[in-house]
C-alpha atoms as a PDB file:
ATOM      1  CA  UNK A   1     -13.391 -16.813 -17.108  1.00  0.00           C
ATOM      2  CA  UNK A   2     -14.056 -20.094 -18.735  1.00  0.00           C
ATOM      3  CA  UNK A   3     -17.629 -19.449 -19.537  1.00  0.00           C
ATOM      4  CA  UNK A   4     -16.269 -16.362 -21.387  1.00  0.00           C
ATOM      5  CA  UNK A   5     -13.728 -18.271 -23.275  1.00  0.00           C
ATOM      6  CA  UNK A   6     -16.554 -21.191 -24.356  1.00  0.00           C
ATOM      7  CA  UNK A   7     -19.187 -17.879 -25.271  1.00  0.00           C
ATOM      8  CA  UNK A   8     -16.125 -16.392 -27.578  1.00  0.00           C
ATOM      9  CA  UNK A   9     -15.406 -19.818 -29.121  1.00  0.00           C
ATOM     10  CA  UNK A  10     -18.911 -20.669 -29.882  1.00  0.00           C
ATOM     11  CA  UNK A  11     -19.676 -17.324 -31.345  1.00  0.00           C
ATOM     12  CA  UNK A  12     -16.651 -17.496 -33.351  1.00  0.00           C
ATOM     13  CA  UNK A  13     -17.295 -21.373 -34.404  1.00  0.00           C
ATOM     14  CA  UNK A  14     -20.825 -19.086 -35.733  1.00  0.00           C
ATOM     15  CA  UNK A  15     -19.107 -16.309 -37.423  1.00  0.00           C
ATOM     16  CA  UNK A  16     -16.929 -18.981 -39.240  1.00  0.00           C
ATOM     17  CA  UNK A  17     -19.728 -21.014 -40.288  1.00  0.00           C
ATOM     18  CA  UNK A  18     -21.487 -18.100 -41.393  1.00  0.00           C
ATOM     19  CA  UNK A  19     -18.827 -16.924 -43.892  1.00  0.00           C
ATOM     20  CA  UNK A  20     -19.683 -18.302 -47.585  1.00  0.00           C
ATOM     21  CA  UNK A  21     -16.680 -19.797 -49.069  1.00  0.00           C
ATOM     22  CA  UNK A  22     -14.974 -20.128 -45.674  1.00  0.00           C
ATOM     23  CA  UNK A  23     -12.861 -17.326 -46.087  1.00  0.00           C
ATOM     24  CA  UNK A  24     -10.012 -17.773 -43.983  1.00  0.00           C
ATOM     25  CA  UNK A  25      -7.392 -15.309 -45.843  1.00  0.00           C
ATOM     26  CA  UNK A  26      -7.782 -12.464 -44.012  1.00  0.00           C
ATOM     27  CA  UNK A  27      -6.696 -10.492 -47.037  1.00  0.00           C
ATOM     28  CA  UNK A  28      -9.665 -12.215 -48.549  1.00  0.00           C
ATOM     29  CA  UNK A  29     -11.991 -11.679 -45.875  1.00  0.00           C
ATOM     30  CA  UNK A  30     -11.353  -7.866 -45.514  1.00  0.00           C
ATOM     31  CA  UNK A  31     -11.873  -7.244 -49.577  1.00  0.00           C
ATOM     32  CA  UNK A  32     -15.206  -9.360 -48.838  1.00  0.00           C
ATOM     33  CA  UNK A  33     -16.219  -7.030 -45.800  1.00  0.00           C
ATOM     34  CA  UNK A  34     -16.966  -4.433 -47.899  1.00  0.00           C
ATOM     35  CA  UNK A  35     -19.150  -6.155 -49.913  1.00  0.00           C
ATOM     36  CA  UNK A  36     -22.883  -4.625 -49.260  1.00  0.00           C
ATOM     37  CA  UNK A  37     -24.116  -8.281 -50.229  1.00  0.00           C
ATOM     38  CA  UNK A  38     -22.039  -9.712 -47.767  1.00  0.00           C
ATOM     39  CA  UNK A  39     -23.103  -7.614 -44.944  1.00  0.00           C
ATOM     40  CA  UNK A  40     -26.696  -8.047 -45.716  1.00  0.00           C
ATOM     41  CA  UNK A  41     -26.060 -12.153 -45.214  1.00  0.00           C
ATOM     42  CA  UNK A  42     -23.970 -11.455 -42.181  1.00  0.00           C
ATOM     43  CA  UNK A  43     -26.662  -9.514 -40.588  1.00  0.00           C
ATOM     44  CA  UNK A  44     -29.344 -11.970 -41.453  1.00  0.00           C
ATOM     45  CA  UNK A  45     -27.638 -14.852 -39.959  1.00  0.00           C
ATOM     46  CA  UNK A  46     -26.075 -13.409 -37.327  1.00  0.00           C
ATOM     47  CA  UNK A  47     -28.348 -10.371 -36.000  1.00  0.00           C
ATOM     48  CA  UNK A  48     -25.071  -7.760 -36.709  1.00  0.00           C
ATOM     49  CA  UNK A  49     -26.271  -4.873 -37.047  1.00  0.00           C
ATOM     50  CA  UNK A  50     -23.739  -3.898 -40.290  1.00  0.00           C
ATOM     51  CA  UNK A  51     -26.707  -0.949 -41.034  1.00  0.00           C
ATOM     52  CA  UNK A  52     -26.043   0.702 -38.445  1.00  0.00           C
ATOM     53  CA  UNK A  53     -21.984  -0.190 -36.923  1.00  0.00           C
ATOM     54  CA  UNK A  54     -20.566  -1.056 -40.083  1.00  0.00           C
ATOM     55  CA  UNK A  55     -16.916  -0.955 -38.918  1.00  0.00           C
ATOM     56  CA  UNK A  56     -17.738  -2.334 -35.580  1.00  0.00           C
ATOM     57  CA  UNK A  57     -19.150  -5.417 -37.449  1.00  0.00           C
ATOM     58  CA  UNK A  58     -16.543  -6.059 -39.541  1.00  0.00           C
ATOM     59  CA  UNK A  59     -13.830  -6.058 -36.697  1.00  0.00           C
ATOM     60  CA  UNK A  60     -15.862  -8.762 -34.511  1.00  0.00           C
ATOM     61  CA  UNK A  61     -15.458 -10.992 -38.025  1.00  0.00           C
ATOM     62  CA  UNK A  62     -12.290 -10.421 -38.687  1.00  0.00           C
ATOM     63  CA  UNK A  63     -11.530 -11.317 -35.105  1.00  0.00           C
ATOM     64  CA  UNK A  64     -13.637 -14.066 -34.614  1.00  0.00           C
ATOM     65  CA  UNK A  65     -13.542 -16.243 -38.042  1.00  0.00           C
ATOM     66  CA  UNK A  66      -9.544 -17.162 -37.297  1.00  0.00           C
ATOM     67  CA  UNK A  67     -10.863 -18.551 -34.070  1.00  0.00           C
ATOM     68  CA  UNK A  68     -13.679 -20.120 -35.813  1.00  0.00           C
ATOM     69  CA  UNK A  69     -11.562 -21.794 -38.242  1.00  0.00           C
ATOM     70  CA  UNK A  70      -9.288 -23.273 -35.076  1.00  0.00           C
ATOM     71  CA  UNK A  71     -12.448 -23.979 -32.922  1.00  0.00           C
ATOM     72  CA  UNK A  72     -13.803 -26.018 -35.993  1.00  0.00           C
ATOM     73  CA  UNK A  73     -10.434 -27.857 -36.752  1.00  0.00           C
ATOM     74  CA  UNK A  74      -9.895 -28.556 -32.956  1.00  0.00           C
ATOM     75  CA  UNK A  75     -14.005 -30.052 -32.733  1.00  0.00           C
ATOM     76  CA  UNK A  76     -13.086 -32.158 -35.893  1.00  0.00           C
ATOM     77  CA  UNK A  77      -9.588 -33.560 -33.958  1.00  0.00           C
ATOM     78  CA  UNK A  78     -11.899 -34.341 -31.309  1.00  0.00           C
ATOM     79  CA  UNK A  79     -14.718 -36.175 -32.929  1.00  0.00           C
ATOM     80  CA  UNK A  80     -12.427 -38.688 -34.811  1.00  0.00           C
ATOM     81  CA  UNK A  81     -10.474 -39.500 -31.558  1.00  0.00           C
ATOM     82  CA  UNK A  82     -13.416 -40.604 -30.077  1.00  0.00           C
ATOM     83  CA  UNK A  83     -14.527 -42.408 -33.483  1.00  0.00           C
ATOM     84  CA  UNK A  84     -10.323 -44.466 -33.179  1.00  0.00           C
ATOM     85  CA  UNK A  85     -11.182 -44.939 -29.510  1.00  0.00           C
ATOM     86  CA  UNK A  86     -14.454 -46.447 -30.099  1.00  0.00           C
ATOM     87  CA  UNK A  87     -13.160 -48.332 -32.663  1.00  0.00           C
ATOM     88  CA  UNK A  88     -10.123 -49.802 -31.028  1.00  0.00           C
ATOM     89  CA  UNK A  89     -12.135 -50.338 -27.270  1.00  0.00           C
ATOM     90  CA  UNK A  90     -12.386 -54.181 -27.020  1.00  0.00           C
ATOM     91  CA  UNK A  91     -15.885 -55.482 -27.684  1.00  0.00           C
ATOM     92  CA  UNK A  92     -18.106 -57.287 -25.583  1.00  0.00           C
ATOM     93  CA  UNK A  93     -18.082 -61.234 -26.035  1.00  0.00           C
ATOM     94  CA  UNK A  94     -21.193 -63.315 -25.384  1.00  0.00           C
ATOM     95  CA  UNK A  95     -21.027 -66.134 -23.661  1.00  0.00           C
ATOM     96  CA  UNK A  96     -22.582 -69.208 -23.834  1.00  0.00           C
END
């Protein structure tokens, strides 16, 4: 179950990324979905196959580019705790 949860959140950390603009409306996001230019990048970057399962496609990025947008936010928490901790652990002292 956990290996499914990481595949979602990494595919969804791609569908976000992949979004120009980071569109994180979704009001935004569905008036962009029907944009033929839009699909075009979408399928080039991420293999979906908007040619042939338009309205397929467009429901896995509406679903997945909220998560994205958390997944992103919660790797970005994550990287500047460790950057605090490493800057608060004590440091080595030489000695003499």
């Amino acid at each position: 179950m956990r290996t499914l949860q990481q595949r979602r959140e990494r595919y969804a950390l791609l569908v976000w990324q992949a979004l120009p603009g980071r569109l994180d409306r979704p009001e935004s996001l569905s008036k962009r979905l029907e944009s033929r230019s839009l699909h075009r990048l979408l399928q080039s970057r991420l293999a979906l196959p908007f040619d042939t399962h338009p309205q397929e496609c467009k429901k896995i990025v509406r679903a997945l580019s909220a998560r994205g947008l958390e997944v992103a936010a919660n790797q970005l928490g994550t990287l500047v705790n460790r950057s605090n901790a490493a800057r608060s652990a004590p440091r080595p002292t030489l000695r003499k």
